[in-house]
PDB file of N, CA and C in Angstrom:
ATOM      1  N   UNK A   1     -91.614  63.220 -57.914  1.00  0.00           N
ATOM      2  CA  UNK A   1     -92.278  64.518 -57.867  1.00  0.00           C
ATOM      3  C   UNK A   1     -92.564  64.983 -59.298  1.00  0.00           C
ATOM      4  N   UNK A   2     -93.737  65.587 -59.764  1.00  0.00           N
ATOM      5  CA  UNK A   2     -94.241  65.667 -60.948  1.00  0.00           C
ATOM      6  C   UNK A   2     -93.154  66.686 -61.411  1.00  0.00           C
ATOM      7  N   UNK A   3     -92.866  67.648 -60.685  1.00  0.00           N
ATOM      8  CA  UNK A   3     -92.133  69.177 -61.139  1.00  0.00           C
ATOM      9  C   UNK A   3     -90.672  68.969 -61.559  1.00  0.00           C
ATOM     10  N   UNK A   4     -90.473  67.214 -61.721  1.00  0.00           N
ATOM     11  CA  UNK A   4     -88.681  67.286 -61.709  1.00  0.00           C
ATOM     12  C   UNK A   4     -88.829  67.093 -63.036  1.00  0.00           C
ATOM     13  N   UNK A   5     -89.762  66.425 -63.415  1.00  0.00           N
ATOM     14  CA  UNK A   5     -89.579  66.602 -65.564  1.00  0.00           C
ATOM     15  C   UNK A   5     -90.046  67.742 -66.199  1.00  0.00           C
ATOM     16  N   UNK A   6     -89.864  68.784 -65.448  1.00  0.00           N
ATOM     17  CA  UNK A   6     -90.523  70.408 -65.837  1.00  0.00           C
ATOM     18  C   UNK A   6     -88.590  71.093 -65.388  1.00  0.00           C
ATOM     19  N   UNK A   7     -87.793  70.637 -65.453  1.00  0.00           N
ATOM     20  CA  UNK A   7     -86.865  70.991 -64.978  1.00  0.00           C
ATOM     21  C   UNK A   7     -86.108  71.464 -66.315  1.00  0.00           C
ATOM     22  N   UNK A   8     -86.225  71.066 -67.263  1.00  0.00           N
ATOM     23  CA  UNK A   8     -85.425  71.785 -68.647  1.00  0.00           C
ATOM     24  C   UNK A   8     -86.508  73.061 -68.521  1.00  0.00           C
ATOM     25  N   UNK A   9     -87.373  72.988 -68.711  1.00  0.00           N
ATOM     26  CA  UNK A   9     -88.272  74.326 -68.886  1.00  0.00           C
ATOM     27  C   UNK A   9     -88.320  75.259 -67.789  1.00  0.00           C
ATOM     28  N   UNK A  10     -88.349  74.645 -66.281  1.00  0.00           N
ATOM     29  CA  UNK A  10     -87.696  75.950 -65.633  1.00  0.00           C
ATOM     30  C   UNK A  10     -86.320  76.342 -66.087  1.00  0.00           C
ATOM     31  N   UNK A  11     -85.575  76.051 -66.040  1.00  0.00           N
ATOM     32  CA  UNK A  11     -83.953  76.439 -66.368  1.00  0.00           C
ATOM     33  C   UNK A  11     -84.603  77.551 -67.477  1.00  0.00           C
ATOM     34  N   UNK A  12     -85.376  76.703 -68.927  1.00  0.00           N
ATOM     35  CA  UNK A  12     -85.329  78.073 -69.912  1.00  0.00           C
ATOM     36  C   UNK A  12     -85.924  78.846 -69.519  1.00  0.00           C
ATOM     37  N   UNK A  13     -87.406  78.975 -68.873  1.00  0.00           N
ATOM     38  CA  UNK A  13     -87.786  79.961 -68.280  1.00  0.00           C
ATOM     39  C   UNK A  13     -87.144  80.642 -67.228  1.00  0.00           C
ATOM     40  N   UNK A  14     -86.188  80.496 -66.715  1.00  0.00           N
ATOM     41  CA  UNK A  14     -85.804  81.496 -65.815  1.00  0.00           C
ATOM     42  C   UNK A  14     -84.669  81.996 -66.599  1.00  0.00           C
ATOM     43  N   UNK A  15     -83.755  81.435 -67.748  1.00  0.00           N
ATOM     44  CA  UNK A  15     -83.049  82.255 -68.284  1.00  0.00           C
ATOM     45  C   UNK A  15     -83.897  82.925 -69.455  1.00  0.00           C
ATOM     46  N   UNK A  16     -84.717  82.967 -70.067  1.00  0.00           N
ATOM     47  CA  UNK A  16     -85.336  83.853 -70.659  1.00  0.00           C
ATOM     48  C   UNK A  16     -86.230  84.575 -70.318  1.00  0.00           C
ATOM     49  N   UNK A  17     -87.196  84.522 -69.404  1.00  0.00           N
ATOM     50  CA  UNK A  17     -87.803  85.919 -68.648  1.00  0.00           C
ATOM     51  C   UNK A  17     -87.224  86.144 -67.156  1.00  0.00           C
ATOM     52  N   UNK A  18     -87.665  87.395 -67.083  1.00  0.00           N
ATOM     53  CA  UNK A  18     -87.011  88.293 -65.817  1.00  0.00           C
ATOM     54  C   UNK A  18     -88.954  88.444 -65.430  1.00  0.00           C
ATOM     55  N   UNK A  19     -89.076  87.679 -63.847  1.00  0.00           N
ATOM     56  CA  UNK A  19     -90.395  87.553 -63.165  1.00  0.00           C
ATOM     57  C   UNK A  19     -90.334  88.478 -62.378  1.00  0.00           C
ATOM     58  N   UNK A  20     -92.073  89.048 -62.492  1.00  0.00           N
ATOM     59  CA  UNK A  20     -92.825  88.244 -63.335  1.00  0.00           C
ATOM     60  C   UNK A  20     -92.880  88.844 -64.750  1.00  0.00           C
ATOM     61  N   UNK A  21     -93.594  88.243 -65.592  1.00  0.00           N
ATOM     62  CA  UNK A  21     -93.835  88.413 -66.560  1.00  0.00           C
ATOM     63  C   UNK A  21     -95.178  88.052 -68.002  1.00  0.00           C
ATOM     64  N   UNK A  22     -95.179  88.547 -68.569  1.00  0.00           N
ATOM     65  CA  UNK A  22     -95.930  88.113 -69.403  1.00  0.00           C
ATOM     66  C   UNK A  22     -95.493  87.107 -70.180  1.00  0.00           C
ATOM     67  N   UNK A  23     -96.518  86.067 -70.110  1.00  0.00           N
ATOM     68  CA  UNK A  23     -95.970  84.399 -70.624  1.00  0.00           C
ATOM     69  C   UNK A  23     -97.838  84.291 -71.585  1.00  0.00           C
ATOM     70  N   UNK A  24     -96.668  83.731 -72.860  1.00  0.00           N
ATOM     71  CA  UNK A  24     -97.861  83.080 -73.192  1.00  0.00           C
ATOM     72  C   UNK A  24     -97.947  81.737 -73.435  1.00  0.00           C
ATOM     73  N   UNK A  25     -99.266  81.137 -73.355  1.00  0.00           N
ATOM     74  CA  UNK A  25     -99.536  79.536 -72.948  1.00  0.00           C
ATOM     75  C   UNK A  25     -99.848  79.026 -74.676  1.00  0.00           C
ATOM     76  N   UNK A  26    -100.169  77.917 -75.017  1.00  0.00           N
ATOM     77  CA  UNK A  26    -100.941  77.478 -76.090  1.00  0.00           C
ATOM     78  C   UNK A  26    -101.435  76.019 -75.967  1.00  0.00           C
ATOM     79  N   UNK A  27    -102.563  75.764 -75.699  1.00  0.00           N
ATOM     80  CA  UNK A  27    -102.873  74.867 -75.524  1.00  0.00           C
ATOM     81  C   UNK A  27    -103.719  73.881 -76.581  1.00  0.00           C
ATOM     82  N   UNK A  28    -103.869  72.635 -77.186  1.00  0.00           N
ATOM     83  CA  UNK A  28    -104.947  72.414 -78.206  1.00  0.00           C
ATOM     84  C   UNK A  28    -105.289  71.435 -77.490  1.00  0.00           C
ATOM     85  N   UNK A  29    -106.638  71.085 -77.634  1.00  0.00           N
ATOM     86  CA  UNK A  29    -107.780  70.258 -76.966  1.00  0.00           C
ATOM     87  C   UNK A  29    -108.970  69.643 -78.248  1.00  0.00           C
ATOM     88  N   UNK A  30    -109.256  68.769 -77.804  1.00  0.00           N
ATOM     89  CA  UNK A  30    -110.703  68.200 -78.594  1.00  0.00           C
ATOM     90  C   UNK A  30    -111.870  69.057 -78.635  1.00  0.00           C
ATOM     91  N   UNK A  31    -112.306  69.781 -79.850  1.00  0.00           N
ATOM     92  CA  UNK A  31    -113.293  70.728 -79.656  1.00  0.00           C
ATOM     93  C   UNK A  31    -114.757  70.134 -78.942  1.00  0.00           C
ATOM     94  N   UNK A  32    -114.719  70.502 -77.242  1.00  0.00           N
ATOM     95  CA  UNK A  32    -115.777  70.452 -76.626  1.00  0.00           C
ATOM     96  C   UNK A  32    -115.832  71.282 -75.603  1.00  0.00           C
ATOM     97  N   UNK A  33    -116.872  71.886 -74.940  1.00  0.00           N
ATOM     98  CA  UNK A  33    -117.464  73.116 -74.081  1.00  0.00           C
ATOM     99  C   UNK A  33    -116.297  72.186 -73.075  1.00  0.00           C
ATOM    100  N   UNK A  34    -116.741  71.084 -72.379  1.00  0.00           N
ATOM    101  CA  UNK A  34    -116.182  70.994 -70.740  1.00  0.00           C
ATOM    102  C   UNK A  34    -114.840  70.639 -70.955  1.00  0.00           C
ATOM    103  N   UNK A  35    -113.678  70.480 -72.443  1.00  0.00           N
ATOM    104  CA  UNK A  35    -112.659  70.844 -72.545  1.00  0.00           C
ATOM    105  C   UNK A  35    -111.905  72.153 -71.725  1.00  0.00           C
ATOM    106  N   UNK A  36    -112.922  72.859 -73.236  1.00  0.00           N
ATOM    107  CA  UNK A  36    -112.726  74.562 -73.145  1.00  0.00           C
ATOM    108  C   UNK A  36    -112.656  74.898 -71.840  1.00  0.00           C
ATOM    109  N   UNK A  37    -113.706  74.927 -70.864  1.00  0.00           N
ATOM    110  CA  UNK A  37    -114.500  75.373 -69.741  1.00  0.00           C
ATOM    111  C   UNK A  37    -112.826  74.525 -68.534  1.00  0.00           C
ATOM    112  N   UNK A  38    -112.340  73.768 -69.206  1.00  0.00           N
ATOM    113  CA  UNK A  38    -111.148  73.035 -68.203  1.00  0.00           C
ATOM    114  C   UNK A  38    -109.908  73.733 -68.164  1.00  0.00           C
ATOM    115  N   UNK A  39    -109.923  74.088 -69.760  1.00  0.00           N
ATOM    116  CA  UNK A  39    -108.858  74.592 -69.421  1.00  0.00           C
ATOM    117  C   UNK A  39    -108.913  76.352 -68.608  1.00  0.00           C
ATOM    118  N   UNK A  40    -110.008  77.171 -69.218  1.00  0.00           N
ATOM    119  CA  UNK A  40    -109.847  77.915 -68.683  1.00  0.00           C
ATOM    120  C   UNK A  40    -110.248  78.120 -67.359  1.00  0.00           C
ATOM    121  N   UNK A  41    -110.930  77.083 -66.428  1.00  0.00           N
ATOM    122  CA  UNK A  41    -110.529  77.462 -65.452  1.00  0.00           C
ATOM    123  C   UNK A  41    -109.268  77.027 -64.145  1.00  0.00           C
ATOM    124  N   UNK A  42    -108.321  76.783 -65.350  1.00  0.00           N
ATOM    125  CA  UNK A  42    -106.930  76.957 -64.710  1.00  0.00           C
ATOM    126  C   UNK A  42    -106.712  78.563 -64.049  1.00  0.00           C
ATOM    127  N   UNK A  43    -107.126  79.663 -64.959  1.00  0.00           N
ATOM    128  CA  UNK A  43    -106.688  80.911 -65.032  1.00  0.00           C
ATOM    129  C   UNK A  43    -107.983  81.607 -64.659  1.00  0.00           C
ATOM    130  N   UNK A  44    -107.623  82.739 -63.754  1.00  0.00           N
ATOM    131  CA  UNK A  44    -108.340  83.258 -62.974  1.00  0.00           C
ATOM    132  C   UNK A  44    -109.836  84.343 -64.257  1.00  0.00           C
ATOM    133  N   UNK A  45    -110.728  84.398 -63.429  1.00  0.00           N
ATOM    134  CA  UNK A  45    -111.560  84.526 -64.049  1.00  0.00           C
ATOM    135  C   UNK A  45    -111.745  86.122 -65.194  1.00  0.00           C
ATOM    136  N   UNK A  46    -110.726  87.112 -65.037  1.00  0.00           N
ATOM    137  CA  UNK A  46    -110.566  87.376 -65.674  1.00  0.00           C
ATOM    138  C   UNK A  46    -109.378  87.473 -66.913  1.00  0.00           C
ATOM    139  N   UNK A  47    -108.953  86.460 -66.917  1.00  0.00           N
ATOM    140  CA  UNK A  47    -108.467  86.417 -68.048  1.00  0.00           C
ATOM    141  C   UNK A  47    -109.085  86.304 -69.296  1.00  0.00           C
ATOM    142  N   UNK A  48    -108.147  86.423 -70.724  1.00  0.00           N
ATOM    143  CA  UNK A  48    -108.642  87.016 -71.558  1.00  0.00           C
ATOM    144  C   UNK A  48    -108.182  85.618 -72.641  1.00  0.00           C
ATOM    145  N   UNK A  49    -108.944  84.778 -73.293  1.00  0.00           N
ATOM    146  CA  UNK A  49    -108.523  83.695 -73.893  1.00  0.00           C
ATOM    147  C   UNK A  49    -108.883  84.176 -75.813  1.00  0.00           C
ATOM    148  N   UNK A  50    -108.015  83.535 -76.126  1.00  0.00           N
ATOM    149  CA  UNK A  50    -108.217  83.862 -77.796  1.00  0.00           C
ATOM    150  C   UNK A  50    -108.361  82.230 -78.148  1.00  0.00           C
ATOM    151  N   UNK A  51    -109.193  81.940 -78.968  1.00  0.00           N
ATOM    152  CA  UNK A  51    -109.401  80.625 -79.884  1.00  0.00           C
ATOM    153  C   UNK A  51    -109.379  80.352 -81.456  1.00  0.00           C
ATOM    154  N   UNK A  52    -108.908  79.516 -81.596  1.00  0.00           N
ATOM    155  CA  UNK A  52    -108.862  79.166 -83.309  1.00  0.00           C
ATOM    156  C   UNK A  52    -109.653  77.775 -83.449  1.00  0.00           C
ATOM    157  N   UNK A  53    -110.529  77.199 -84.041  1.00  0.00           N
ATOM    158  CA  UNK A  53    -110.813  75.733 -84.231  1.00  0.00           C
ATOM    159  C   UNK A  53    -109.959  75.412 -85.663  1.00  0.00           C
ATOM    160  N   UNK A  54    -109.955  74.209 -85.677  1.00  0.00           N
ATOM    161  CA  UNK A  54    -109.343  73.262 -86.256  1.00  0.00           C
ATOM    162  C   UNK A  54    -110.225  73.179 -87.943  1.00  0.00           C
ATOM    163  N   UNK A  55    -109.659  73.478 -89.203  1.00  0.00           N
ATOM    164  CA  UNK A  55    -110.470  73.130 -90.225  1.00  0.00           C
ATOM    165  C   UNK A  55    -111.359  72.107 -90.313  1.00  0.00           C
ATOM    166  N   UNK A  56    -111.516  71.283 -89.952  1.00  0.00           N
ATOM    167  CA  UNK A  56    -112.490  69.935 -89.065  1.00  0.00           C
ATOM    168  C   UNK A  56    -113.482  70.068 -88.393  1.00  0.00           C
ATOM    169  N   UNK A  57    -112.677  71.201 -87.080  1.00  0.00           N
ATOM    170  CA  UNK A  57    -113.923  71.236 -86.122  1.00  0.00           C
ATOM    171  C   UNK A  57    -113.506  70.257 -84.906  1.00  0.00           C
ATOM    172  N   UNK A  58    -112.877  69.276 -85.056  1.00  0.00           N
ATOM    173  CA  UNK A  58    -112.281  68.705 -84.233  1.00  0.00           C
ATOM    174  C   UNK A  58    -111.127  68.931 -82.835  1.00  0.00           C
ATOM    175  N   UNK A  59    -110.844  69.971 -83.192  1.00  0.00           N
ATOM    176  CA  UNK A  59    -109.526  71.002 -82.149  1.00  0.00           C
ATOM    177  C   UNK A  59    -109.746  72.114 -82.566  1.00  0.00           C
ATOM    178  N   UNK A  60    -109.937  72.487 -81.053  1.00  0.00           N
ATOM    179  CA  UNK A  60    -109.849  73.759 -80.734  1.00  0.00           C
ATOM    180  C   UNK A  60    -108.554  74.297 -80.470  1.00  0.00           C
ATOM    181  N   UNK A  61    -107.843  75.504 -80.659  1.00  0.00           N
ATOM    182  CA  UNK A  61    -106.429  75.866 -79.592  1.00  0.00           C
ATOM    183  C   UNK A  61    -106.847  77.350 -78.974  1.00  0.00           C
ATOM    184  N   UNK A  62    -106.450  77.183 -77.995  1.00  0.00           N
ATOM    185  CA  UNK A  62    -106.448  78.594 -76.874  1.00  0.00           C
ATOM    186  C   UNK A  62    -105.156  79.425 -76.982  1.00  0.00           C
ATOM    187  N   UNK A  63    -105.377  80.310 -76.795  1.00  0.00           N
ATOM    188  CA  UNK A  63    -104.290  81.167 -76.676  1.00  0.00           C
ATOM    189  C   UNK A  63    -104.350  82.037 -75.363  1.00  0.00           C
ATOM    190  N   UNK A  64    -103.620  81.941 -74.178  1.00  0.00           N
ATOM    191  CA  UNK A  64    -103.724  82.970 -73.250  1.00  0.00           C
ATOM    192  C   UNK A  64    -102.543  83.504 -72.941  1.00  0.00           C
ATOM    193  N   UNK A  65    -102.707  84.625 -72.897  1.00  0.00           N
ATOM    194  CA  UNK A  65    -101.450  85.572 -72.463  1.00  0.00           C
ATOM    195  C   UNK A  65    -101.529  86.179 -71.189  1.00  0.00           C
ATOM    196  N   UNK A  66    -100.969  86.192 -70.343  1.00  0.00           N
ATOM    197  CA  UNK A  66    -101.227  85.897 -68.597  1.00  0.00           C
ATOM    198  C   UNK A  66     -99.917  86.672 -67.983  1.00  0.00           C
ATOM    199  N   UNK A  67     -99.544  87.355 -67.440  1.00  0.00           N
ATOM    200  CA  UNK A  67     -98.782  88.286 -66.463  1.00  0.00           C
ATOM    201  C   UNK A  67     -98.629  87.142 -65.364  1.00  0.00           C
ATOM    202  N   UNK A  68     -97.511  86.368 -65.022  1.00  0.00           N
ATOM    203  CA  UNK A  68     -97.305  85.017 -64.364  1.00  0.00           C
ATOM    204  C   UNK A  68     -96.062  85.708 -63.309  1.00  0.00           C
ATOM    205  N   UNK A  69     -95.982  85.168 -62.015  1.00  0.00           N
ATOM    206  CA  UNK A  69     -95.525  85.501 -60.945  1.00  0.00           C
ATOM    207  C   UNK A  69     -94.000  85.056 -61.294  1.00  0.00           C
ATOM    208  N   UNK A  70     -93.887  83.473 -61.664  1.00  0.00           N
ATOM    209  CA  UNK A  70     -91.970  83.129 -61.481  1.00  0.00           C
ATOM    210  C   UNK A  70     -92.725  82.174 -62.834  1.00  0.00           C
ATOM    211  N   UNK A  71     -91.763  81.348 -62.964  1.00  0.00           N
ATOM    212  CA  UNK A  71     -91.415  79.999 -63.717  1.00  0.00           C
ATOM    213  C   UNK A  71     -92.158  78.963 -63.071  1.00  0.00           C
ATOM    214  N   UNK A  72     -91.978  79.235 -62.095  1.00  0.00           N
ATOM    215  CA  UNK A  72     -92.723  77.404 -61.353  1.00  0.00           C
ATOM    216  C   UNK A  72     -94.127  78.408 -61.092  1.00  0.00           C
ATOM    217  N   UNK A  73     -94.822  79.390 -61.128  1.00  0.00           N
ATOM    218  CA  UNK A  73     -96.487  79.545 -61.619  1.00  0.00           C
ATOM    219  C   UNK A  73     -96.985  79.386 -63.329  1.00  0.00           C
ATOM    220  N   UNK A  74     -95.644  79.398 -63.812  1.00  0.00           N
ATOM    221  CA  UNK A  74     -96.009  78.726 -65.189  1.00  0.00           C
ATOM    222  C   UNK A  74     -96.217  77.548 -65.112  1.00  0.00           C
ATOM    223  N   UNK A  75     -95.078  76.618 -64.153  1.00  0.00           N
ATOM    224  CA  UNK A  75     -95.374  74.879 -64.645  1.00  0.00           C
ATOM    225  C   UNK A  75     -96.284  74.212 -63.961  1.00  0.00           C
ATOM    226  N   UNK A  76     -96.682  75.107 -62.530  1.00  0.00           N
ATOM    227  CA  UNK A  76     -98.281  74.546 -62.160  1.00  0.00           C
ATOM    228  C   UNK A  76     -98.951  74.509 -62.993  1.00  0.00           C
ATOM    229  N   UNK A  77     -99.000  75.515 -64.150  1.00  0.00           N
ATOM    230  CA  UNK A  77    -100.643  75.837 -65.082  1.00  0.00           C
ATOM    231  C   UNK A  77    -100.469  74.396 -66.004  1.00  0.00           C
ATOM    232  N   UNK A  78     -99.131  74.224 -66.434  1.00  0.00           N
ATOM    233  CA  UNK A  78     -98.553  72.740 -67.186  1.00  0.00           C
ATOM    234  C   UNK A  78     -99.128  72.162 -66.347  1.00  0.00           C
ATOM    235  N   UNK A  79     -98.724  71.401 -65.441  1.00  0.00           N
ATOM    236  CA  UNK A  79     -99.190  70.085 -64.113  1.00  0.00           C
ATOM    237  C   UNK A  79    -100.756  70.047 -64.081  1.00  0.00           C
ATOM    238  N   UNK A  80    -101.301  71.277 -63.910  1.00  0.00           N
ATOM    239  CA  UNK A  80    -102.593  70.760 -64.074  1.00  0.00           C
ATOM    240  C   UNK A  80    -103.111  71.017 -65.048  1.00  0.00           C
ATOM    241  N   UNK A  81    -102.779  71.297 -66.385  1.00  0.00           N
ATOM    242  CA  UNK A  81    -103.815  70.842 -67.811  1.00  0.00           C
ATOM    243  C   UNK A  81    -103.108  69.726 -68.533  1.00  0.00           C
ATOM    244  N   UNK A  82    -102.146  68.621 -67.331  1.00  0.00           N
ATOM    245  CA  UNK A  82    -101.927  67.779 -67.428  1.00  0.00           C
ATOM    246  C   UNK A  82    -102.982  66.441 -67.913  1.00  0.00           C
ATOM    247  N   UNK A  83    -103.992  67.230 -66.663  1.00  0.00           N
ATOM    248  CA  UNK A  83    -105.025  66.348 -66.237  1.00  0.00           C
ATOM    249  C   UNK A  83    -106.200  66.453 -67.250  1.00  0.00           C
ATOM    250  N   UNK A  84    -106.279  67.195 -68.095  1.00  0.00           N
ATOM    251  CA  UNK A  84    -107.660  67.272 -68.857  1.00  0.00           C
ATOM    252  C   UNK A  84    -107.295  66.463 -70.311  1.00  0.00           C
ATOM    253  N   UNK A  85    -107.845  65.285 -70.185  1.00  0.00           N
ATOM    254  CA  UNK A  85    -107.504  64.239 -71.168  1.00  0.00           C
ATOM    255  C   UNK A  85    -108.009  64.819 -72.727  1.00  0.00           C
ATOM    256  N   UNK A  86    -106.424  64.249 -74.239  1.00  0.00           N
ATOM    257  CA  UNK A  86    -106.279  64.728 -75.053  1.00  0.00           C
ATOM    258  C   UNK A  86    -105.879  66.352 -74.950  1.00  0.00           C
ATOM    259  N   UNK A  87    -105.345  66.657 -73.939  1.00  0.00           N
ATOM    260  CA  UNK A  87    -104.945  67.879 -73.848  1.00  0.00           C
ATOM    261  C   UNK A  87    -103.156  68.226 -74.819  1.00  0.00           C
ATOM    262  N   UNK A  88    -102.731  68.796 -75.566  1.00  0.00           N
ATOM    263  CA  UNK A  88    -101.543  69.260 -76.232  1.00  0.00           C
ATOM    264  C   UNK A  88    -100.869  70.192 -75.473  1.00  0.00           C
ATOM    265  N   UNK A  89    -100.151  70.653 -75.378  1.00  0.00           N
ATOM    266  CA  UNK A  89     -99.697  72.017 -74.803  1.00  0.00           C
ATOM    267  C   UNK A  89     -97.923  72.223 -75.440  1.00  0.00           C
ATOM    268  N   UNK A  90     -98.242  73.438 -76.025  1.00  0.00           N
ATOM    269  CA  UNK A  90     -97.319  74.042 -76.978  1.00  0.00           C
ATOM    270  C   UNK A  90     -96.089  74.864 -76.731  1.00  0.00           C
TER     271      UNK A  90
END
Protein backbone atom coordinates (compact mmCIF):
# COMPACT_ATOMS: atom_id res chain seq x y z
CA UNK A 1 0.00 0.00 0.00
CA UNK A 2 1.53 3.32 -1.13
CA UNK A 3 0.41 5.17 2.35
CA UNK A 4 2.63 2.74 4.58
CA UNK A 5 5.98 4.73 3.58
CA UNK A 6 4.07 8.04 4.48
CA UNK A 7 3.90 6.55 7.98
CA UNK A 8 6.89 8.60 9.73
CA UNK A 9 5.15 11.72 8.36
CA UNK A 10 1.75 10.88 9.52
CA UNK A 11 2.98 10.17 13.09
CA UNK A 12 4.79 13.87 12.72
CA UNK A 13 1.91 15.32 11.35
CA UNK A 14 -0.45 14.30 13.74
CA UNK A 15 1.85 15.14 16.61
CA UNK A 16 2.49 18.53 15.37
CA UNK A 17 -0.79 19.90 14.06
CA UNK A 18 -4.16 19.76 15.76
CA UNK A 19 -6.78 19.08 12.34
CA UNK A 20 -7.54 20.64 10.50
CA UNK A 21 -5.18 22.95 9.77
CA UNK A 22 -3.15 25.13 7.85
CA UNK A 23 -0.27 23.10 6.16
CA UNK A 24 2.10 24.30 3.95
CA UNK A 25 3.29 22.23 0.84
CA UNK A 26 6.62 23.01 -1.26
CA UNK A 27 7.02 21.55 -4.18
CA UNK A 28 10.01 22.05 -7.07
CA UNK A 29 9.41 20.90 -10.61
CA UNK A 30 11.13 21.45 -14.10
CA UNK A 31 10.14 24.91 -15.22
CA UNK A 32 7.18 24.01 -17.64
CA UNK A 33 3.33 25.22 -18.00
CA UNK A 34 1.92 21.31 -17.93
CA UNK A 35 4.31 20.81 -14.81
CA UNK A 36 2.92 23.89 -13.15
CA UNK A 37 -0.73 23.30 -14.46
CA UNK A 38 -0.06 19.41 -12.59
CA UNK A 39 0.70 20.33 -9.81
CA UNK A 40 -1.82 22.74 -9.20
CA UNK A 41 -4.44 20.89 -10.10
CA UNK A 42 -3.97 18.69 -7.16
CA UNK A 43 -5.64 21.67 -5.13
CA UNK A 44 -8.92 22.90 -5.59
CA UNK A 45 -9.40 25.70 -7.84
CA UNK A 46 -9.26 28.30 -5.61
CA UNK A 47 -6.32 28.08 -4.11
CA UNK A 48 -3.74 30.53 -3.89
CA UNK A 49 -0.09 29.35 -5.23
CA UNK A 50 3.14 31.51 -4.76
CA UNK A 51 6.24 30.76 -7.23
CA UNK A 52 9.95 31.38 -7.32
CA UNK A 53 11.99 30.14 -10.59
CA UNK A 54 15.26 28.87 -10.35
CA UNK A 55 18.37 31.42 -11.30
CA UNK A 56 18.55 29.23 -14.59
CA UNK A 57 15.12 29.12 -15.35
CA UNK A 58 15.20 25.57 -15.10
CA UNK A 59 12.95 25.01 -11.67
CA UNK A 60 10.30 26.37 -10.74
CA UNK A 61 9.08 25.94 -6.77
CA UNK A 62 5.44 26.44 -5.62
CA UNK A 63 4.48 27.36 -2.53
CA UNK A 64 0.85 26.56 -1.31
CA UNK A 65 -0.59 27.14 1.88
CA UNK A 66 -3.92 25.15 2.11
CA UNK A 67 -6.34 24.75 5.31
CA UNK A 68 -6.10 20.61 5.07
CA UNK A 69 -8.77 18.37 6.77
CA UNK A 70 -6.31 15.53 8.87
CA UNK A 71 -2.74 14.25 8.00
CA UNK A 72 -3.70 11.55 5.59
CA UNK A 73 -5.43 14.76 3.22
CA UNK A 74 -1.94 15.95 3.38
CA UNK A 75 -0.30 12.57 2.17
CA UNK A 76 -2.87 12.10 -0.64
CA UNK A 77 -1.64 15.60 -2.06
CA UNK A 78 2.16 13.67 -1.56
CA UNK A 79 0.79 10.27 -3.42
CA UNK A 80 -0.37 12.08 -6.14
CA UNK A 81 2.42 14.70 -7.08
CA UNK A 82 4.08 11.49 -6.81
CA UNK A 83 3.10 11.01 -10.26
CA UNK A 84 4.20 14.17 -12.10
CA UNK A 85 7.69 13.17 -13.28
CA UNK A 86 10.96 15.20 -11.85
CA UNK A 87 8.67 16.31 -9.26
CA UNK A 88 10.75 17.31 -5.54
CA UNK A 89 8.59 17.81 -2.68
CA UNK A 90 9.93 19.56 0.42
Amino acid sequence: MEQEKYNKLRYQLMESFSWPSLYMFKFIIPNSDEKVNAIKALFPSETQFSYKTSKDLKFIGITVKKTMESADAVIDIYIKAQSIEGVMML
